[in-house]
PDB file of N, CA and C in Angstrom:
ATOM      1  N   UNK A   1     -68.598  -6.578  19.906  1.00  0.00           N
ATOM      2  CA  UNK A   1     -68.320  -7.766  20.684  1.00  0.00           C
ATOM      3  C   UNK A   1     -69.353  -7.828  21.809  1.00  0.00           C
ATOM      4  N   UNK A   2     -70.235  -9.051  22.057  1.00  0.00           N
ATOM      5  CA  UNK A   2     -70.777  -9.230  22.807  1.00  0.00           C
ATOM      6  C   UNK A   2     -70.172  -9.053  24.165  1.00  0.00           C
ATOM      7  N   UNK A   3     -71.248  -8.646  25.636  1.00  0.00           N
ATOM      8  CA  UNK A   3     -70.687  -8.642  26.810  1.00  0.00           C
ATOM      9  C   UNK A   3     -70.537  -9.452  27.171  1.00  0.00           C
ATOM     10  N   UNK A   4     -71.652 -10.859  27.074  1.00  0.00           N
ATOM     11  CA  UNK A   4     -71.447 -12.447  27.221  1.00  0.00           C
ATOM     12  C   UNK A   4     -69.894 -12.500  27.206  1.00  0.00           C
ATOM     13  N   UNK A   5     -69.450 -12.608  25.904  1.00  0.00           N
ATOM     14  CA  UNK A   5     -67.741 -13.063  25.333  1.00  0.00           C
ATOM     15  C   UNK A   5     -66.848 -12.335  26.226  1.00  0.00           C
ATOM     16  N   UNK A   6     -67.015 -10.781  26.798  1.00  0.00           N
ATOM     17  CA  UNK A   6     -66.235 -10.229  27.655  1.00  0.00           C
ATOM     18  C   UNK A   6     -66.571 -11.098  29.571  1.00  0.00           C
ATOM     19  N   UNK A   7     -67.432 -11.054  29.522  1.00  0.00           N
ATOM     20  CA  UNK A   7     -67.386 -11.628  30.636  1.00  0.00           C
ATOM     21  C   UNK A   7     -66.968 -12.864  30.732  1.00  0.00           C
ATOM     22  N   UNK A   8     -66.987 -13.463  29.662  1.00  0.00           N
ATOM     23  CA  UNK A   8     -66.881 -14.984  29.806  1.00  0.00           C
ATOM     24  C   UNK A   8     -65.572 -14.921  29.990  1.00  0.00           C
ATOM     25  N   UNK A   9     -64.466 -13.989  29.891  1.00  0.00           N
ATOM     26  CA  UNK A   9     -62.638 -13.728  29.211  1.00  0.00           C
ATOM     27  C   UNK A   9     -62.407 -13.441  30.327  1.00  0.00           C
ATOM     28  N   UNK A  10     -63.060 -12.670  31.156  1.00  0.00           N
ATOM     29  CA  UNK A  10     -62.821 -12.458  32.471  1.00  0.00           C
ATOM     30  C   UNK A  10     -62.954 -13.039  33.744  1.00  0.00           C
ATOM     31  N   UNK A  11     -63.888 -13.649  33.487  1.00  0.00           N
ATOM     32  CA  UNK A  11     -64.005 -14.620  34.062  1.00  0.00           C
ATOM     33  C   UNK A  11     -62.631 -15.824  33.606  1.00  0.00           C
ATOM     34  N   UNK A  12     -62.499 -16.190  32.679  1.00  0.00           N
ATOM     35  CA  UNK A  12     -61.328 -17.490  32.465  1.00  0.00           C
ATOM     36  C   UNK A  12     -60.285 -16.833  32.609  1.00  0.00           C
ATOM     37  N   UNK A  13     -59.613 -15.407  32.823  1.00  0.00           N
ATOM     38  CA  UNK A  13     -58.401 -15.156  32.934  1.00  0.00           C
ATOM     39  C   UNK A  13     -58.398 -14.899  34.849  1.00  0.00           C
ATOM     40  N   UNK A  14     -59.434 -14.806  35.493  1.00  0.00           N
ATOM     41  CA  UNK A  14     -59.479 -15.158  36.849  1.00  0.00           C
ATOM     42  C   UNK A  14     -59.285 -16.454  37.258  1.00  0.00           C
ATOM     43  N   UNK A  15     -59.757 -17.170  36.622  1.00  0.00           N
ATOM     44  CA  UNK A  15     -60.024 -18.562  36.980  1.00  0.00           C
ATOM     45  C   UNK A  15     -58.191 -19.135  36.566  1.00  0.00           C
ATOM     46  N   UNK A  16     -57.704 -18.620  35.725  1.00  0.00           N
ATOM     47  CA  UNK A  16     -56.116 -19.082  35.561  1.00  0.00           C
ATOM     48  C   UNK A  16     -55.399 -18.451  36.396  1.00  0.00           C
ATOM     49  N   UNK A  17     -55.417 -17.259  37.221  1.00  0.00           N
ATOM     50  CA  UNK A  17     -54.820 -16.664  37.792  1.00  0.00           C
ATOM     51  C   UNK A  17     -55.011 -17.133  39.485  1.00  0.00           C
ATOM     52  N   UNK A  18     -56.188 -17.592  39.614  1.00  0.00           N
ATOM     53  CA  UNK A  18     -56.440 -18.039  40.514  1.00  0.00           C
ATOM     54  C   UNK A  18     -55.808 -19.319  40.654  1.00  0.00           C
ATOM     55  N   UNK A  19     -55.812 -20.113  40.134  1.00  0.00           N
ATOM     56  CA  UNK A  19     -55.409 -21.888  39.883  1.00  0.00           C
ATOM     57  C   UNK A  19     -53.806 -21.607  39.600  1.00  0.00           C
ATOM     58  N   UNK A  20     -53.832 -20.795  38.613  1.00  0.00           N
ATOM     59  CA  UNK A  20     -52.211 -21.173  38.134  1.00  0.00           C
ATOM     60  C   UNK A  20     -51.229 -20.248  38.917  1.00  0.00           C
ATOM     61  N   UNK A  21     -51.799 -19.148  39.564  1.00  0.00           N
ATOM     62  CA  UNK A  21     -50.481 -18.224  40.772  1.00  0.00           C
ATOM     63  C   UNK A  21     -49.815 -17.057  39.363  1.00  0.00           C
ATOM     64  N   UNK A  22     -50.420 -17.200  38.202  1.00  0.00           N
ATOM     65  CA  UNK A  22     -49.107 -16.464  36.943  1.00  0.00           C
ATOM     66  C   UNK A  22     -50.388 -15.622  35.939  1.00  0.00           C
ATOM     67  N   UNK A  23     -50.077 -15.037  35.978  1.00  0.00           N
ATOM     68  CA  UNK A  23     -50.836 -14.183  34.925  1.00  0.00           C
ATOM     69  C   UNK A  23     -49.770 -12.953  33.589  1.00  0.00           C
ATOM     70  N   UNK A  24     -48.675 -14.138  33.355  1.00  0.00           N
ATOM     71  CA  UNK A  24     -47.724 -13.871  32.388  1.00  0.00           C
ATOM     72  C   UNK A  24     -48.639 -14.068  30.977  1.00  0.00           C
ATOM     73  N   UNK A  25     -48.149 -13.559  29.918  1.00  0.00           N
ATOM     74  CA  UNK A  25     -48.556 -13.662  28.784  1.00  0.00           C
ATOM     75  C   UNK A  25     -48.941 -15.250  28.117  1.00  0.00           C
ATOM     76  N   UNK A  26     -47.923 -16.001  28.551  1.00  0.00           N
ATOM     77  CA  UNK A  26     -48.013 -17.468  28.294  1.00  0.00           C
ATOM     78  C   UNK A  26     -48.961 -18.219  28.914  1.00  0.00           C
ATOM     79  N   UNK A  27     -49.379 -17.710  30.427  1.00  0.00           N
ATOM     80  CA  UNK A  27     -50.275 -18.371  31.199  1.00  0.00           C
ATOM     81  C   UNK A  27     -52.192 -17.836  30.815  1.00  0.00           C
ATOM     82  N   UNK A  28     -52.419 -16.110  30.191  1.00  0.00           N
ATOM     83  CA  UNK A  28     -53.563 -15.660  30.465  1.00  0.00           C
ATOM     84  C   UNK A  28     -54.047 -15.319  28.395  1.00  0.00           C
ATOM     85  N   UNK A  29     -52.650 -16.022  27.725  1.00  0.00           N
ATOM     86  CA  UNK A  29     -52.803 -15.769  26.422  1.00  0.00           C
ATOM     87  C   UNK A  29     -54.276 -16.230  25.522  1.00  0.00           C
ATOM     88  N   UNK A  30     -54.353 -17.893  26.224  1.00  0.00           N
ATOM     89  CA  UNK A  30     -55.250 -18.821  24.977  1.00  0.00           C
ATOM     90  C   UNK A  30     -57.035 -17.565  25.542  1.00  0.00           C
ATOM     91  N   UNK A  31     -56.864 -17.474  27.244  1.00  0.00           N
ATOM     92  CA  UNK A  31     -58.232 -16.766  27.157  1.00  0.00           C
ATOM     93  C   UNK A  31     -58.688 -15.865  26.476  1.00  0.00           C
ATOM     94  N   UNK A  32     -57.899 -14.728  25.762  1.00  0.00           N
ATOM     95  CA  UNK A  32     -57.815 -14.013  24.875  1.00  0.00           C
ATOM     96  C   UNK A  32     -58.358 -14.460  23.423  1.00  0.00           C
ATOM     97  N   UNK A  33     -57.072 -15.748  23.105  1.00  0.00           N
ATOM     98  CA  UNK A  33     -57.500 -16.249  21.751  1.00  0.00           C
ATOM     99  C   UNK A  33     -58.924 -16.644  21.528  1.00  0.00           C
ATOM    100  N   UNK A  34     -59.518 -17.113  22.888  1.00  0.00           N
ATOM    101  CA  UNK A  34     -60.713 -17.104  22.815  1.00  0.00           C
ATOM    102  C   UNK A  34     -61.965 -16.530  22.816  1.00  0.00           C
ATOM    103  N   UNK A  35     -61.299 -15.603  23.296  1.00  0.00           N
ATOM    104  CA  UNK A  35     -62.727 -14.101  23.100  1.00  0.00           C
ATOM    105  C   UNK A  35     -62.215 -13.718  21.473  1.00  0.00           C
ATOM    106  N   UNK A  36     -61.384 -13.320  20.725  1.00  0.00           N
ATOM    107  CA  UNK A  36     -61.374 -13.636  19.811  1.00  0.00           C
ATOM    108  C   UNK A  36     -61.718 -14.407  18.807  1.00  0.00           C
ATOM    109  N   UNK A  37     -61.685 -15.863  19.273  1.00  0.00           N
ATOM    110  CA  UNK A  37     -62.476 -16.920  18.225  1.00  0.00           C
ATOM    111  C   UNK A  37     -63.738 -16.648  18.344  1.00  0.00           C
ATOM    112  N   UNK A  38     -64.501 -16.503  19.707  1.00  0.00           N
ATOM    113  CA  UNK A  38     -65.458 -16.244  20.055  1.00  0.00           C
ATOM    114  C   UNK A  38     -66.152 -15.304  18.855  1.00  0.00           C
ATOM    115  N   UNK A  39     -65.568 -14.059  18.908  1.00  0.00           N
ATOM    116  CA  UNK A  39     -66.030 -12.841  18.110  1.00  0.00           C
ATOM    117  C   UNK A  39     -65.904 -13.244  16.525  1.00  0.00           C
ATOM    118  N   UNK A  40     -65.115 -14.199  16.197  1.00  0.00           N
ATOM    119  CA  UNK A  40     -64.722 -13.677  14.467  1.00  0.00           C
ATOM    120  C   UNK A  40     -66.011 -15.506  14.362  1.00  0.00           C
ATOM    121  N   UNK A  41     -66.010 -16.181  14.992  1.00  0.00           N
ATOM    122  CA  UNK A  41     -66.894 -17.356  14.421  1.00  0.00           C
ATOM    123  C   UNK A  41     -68.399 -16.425  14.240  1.00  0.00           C
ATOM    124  N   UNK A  42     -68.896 -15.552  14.868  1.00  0.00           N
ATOM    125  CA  UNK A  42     -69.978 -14.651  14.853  1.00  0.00           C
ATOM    126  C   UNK A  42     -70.294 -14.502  13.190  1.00  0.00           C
ATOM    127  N   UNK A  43     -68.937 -14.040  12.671  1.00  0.00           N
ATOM    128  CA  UNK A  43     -68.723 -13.343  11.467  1.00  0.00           C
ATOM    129  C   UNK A  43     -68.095 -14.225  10.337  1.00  0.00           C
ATOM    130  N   UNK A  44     -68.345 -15.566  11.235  1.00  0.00           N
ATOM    131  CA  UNK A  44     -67.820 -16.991   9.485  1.00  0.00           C
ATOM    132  C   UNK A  44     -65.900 -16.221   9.019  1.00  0.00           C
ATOM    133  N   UNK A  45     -65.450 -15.786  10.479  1.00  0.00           N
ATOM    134  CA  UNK A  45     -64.113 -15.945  10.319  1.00  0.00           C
ATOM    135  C   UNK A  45     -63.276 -17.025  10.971  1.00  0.00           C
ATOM    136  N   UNK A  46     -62.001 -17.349  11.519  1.00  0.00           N
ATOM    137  CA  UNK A  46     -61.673 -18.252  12.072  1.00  0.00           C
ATOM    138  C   UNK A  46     -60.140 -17.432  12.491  1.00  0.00           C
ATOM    139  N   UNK A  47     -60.007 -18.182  13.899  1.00  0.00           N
ATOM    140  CA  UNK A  47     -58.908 -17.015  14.627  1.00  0.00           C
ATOM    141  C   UNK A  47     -57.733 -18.082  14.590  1.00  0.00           C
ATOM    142  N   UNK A  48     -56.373 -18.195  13.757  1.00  0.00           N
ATOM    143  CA  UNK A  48     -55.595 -19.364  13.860  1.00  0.00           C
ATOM    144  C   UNK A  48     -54.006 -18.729  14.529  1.00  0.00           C
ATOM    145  N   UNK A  49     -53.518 -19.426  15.187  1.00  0.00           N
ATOM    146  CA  UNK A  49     -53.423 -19.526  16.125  1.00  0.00           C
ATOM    147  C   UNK A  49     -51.676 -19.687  15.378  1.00  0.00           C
ATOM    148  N   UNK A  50     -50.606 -18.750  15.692  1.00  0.00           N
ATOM    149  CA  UNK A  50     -49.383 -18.469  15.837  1.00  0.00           C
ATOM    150  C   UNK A  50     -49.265 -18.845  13.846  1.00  0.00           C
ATOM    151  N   UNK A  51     -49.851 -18.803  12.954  1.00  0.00           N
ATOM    152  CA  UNK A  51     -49.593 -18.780  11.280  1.00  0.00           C
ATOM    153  C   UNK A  51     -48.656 -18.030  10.801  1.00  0.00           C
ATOM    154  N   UNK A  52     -47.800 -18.909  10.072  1.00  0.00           N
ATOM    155  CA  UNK A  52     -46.424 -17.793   9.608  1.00  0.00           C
ATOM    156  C   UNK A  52     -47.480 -16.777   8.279  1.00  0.00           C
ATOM    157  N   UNK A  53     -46.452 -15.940   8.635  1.00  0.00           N
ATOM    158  CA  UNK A  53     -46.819 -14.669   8.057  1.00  0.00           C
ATOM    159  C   UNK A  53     -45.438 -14.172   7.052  1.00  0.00           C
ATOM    160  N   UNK A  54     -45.181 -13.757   5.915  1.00  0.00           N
ATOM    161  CA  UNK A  54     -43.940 -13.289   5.298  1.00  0.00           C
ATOM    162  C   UNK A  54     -44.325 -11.805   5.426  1.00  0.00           C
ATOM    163  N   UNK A  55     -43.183 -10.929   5.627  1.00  0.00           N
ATOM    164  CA  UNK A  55     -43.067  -9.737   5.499  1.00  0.00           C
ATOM    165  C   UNK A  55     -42.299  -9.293   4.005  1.00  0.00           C
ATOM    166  N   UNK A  56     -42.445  -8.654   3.661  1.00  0.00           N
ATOM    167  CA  UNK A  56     -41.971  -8.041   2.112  1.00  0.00           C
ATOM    168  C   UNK A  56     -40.583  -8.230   1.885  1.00  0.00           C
ATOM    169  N   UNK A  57     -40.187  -8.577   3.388  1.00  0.00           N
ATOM    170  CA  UNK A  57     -38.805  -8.853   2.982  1.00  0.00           C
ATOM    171  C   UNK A  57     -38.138 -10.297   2.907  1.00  0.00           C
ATOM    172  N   UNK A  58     -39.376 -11.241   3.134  1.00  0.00           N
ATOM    173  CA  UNK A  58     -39.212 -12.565   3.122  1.00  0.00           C
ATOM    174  C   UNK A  58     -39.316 -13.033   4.026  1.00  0.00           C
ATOM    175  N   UNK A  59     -39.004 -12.318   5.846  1.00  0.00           N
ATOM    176  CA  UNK A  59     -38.769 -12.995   7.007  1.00  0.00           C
ATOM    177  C   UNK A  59     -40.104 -13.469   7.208  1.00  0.00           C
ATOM    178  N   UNK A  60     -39.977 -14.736   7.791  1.00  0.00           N
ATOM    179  CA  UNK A  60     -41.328 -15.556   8.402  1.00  0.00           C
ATOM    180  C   UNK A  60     -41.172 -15.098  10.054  1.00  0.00           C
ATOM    181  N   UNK A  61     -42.640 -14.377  10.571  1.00  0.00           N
ATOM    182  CA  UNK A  61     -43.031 -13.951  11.554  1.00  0.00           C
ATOM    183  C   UNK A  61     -44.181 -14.886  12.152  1.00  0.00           C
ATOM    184  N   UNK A  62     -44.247 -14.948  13.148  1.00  0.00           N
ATOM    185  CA  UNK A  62     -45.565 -15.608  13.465  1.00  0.00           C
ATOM    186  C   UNK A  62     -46.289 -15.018  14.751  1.00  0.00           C
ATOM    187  N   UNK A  63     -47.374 -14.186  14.399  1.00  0.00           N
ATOM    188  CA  UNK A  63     -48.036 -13.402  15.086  1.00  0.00           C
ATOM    189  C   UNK A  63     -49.397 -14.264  16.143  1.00  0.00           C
ATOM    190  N   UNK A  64     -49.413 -14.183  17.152  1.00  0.00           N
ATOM    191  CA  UNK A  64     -50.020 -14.877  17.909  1.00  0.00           C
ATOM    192  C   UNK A  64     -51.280 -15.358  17.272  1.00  0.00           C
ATOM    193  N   UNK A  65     -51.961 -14.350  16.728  1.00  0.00           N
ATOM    194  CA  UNK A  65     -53.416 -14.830  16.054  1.00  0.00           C
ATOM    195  C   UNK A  65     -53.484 -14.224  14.740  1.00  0.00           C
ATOM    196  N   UNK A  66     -54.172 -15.049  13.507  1.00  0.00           N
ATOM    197  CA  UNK A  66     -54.407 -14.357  12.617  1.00  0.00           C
ATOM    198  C   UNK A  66     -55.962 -14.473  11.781  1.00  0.00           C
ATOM    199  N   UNK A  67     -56.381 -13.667  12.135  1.00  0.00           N
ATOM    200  CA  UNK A  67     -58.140 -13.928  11.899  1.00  0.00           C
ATOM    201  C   UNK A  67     -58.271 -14.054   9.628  1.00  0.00           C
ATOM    202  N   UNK A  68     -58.973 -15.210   9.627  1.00  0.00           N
ATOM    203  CA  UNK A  68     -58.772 -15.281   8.237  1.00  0.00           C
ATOM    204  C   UNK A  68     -60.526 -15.773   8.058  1.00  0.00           C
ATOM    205  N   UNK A  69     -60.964 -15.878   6.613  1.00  0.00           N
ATOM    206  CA  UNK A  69     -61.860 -16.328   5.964  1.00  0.00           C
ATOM    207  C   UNK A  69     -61.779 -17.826   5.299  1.00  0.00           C
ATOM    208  N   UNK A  70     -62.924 -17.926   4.687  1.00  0.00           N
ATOM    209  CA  UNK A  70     -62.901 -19.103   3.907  1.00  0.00           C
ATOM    210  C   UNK A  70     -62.119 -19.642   2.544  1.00  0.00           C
ATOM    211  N   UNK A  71     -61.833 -17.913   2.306  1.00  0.00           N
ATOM    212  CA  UNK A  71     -60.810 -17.988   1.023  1.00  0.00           C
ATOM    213  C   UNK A  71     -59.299 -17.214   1.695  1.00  0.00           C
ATOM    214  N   UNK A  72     -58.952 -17.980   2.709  1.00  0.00           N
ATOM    215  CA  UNK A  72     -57.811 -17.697   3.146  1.00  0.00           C
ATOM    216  C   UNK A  72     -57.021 -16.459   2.841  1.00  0.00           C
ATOM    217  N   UNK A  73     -57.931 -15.292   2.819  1.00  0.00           N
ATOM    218  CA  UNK A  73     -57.739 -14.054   3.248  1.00  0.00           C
ATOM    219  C   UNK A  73     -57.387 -13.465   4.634  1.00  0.00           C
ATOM    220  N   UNK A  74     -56.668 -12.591   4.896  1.00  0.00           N
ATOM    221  CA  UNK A  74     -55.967 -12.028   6.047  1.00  0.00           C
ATOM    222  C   UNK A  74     -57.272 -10.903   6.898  1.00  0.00           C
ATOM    223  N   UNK A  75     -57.899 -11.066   7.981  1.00  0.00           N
ATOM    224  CA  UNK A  75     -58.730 -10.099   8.075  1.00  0.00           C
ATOM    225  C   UNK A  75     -57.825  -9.249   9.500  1.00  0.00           C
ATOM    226  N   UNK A  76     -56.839  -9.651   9.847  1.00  0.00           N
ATOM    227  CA  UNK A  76     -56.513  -8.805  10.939  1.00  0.00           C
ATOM    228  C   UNK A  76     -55.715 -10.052  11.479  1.00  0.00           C
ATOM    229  N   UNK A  77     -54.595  -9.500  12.781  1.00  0.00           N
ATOM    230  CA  UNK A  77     -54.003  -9.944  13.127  1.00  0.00           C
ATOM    231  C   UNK A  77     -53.950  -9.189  14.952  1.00  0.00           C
ATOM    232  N   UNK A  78     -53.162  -9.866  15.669  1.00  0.00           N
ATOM    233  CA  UNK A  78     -53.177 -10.043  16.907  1.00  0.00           C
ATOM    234  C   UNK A  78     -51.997 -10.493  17.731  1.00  0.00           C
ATOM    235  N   UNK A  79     -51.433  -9.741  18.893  1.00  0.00           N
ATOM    236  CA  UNK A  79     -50.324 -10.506  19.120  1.00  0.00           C
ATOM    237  C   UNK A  79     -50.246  -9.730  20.630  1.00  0.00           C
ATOM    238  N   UNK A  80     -50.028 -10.796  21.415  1.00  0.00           N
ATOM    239  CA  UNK A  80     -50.316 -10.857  23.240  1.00  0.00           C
ATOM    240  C   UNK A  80     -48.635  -9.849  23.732  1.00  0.00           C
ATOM    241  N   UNK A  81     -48.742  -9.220  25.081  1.00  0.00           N
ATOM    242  CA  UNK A  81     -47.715  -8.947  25.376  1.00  0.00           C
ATOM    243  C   UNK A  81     -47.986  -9.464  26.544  1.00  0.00           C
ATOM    244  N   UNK A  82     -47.192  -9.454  27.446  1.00  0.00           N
ATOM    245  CA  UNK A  82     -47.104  -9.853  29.219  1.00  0.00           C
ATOM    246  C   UNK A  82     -47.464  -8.453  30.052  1.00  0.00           C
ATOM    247  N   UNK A  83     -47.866  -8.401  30.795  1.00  0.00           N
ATOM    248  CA  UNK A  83     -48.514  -6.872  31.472  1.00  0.00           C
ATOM    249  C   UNK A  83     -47.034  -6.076  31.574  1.00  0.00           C
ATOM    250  N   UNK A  84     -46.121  -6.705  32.090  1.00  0.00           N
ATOM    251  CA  UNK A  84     -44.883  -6.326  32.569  1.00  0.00           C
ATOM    252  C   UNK A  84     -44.132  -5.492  31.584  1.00  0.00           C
ATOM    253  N   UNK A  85     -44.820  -5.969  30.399  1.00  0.00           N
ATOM    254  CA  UNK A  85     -43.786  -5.032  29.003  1.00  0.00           C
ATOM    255  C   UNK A  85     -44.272  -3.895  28.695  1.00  0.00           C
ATOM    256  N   UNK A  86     -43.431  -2.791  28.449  1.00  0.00           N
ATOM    257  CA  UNK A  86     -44.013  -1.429  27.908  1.00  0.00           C
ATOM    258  C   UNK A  86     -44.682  -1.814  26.269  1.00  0.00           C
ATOM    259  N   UNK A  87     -45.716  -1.587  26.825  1.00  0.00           N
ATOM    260  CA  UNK A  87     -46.603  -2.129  25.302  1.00  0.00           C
ATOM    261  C   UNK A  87     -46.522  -1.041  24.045  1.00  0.00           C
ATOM    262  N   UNK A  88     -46.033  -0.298  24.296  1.00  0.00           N
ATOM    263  CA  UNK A  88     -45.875   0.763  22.997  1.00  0.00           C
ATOM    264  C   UNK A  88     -44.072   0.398  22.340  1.00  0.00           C
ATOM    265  N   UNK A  89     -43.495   0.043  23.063  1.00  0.00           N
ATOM    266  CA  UNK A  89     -42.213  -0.444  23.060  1.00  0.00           C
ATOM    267  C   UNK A  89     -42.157  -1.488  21.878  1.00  0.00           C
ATOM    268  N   UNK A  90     -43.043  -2.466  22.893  1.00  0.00           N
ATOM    269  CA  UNK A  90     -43.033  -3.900  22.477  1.00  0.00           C
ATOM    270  C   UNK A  90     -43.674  -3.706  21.161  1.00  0.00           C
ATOM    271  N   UNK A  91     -44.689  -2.807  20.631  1.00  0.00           N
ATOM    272  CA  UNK A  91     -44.958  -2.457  19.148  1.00  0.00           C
ATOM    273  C   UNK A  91     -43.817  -2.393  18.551  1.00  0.00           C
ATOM    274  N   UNK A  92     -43.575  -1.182  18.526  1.00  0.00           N
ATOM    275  CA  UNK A  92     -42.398  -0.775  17.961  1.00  0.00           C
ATOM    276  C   UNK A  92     -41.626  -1.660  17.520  1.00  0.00           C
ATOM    277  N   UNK A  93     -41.253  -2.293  18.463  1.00  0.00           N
ATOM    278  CA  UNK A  93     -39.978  -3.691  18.241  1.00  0.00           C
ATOM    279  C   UNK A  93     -41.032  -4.671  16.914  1.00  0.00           C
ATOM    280  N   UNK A  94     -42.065  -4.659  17.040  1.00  0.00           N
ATOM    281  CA  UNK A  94     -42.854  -5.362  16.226  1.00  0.00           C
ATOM    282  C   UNK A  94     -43.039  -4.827  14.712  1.00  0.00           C
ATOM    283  N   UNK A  95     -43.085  -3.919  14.863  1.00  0.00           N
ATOM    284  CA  UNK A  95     -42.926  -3.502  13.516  1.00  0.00           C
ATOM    285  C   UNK A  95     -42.051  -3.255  12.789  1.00  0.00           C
ATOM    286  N   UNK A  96     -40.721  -2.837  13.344  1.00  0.00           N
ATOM    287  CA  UNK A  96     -39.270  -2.808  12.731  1.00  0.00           C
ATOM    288  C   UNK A  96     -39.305  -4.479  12.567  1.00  0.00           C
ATOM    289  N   UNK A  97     -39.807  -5.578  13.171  1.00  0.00           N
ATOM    290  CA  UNK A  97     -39.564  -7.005  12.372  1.00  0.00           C
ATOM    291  C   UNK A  97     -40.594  -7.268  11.539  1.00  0.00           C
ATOM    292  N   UNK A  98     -41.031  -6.514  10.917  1.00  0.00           N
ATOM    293  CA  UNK A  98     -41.739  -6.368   9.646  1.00  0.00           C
ATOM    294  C   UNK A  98     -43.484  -6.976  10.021  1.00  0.00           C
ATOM    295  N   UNK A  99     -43.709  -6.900  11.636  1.00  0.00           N
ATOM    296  CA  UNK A  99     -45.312  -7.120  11.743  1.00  0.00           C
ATOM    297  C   UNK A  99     -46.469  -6.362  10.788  1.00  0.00           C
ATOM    298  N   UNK A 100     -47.620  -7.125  10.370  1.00  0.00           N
ATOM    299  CA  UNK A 100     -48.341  -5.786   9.948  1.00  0.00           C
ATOM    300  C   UNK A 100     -49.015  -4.941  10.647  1.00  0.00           C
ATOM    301  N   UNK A 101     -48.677  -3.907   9.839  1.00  0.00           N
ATOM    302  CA  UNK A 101     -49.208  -2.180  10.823  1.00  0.00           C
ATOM    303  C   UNK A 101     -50.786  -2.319  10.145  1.00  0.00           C
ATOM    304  N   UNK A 102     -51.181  -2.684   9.240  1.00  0.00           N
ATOM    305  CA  UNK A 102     -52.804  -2.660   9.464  1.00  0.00           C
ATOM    306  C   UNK A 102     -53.777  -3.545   9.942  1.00  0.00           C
ATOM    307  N   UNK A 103     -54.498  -3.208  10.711  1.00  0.00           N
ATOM    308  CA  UNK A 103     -55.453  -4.637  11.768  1.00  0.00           C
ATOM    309  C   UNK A 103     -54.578  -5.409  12.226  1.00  0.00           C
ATOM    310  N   UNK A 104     -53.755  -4.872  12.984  1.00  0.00           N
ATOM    311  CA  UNK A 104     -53.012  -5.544  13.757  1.00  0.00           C
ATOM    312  C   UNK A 104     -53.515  -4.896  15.136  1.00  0.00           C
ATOM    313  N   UNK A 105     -53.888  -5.843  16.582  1.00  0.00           N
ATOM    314  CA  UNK A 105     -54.496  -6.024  17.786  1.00  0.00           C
ATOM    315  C   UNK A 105     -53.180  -6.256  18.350  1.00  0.00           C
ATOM    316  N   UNK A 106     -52.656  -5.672  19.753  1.00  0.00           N
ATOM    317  CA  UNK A 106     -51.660  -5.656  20.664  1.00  0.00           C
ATOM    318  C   UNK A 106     -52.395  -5.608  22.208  1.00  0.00           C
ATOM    319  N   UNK A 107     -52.561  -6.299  22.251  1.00  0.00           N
ATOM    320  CA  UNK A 107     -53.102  -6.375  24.049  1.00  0.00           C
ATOM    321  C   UNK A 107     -51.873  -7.225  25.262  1.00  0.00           C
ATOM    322  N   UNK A 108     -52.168  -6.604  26.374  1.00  0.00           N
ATOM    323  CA  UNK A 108     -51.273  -7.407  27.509  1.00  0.00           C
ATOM    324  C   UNK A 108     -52.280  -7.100  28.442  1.00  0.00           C
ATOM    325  N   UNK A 109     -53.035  -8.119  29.001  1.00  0.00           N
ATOM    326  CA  UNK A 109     -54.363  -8.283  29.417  1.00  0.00           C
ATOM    327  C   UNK A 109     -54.919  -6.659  30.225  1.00  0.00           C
ATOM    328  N   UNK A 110     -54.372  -5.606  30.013  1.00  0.00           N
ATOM    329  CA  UNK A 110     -54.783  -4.268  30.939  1.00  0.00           C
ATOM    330  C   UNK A 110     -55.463  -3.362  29.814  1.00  0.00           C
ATOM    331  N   UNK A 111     -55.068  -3.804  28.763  1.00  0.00           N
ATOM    332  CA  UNK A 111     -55.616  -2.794  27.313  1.00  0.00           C
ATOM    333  C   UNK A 111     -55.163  -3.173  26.359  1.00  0.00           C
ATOM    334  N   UNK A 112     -56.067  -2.777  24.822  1.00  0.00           N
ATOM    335  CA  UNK A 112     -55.799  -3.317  23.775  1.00  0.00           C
ATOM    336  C   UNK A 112     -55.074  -1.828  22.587  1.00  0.00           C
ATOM    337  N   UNK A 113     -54.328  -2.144  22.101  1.00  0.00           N
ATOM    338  CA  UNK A 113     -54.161  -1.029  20.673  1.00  0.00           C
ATOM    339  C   UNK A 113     -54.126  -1.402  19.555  1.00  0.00           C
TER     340      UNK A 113
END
């Protein structure tokens, strides 16, 4: 990932935090989606944005981002927490609802897993 695209994320999640007073998951999310789109258009992918997903057991999930191709292949997935949540937690809870455990991205703007 380019530093351009990181700086540019950091810059727009200041600039919302600054303007908007909230730096909740809902308020600092789309800057994210966008260093993301940023990175996968590089690579002729496309980052779409909350796509139901079925788990093996039928339930429809919808994971914040899901990076796909031209032949609507799955290349990884993505899904925001709020800083405030124990982010290993908030996995967990994600995967017992049948998220996928491979290339799956968990960030709450302090770090990614």
């Amino acid at each position: 990932m380019s530093v351009q695209l990181i700086q540019q994320y950091h810059a727009q999640v200041a600039k919302i935090i600054r303007y908007g007073g909230s730096s909740n998951e809902g308020s600092v999310r789309k800057a994210f989606h966008d260093l993301l789109e940023g990175y996968s258009r590089q690579r002729n992918l496309e980052m779409i944005a909350e796509l139901e997903f079925r788990t093996p057991k039928g339930r429809a999930i919808y994971p914040d981002g899901t990076l796909k191709d031209a032949l609507r292949q799955d290349w990884g997935y993505w899904e925001s927490k709020d800083e405030a949540d124990d982010l290993d937690e908030e996995i967990e809870k994600k995967f017992a609802k049948g998220y996928p455990c491979n290339n799956m991205l968990f960030e709450d703007m302090h770090g990614c897993t």
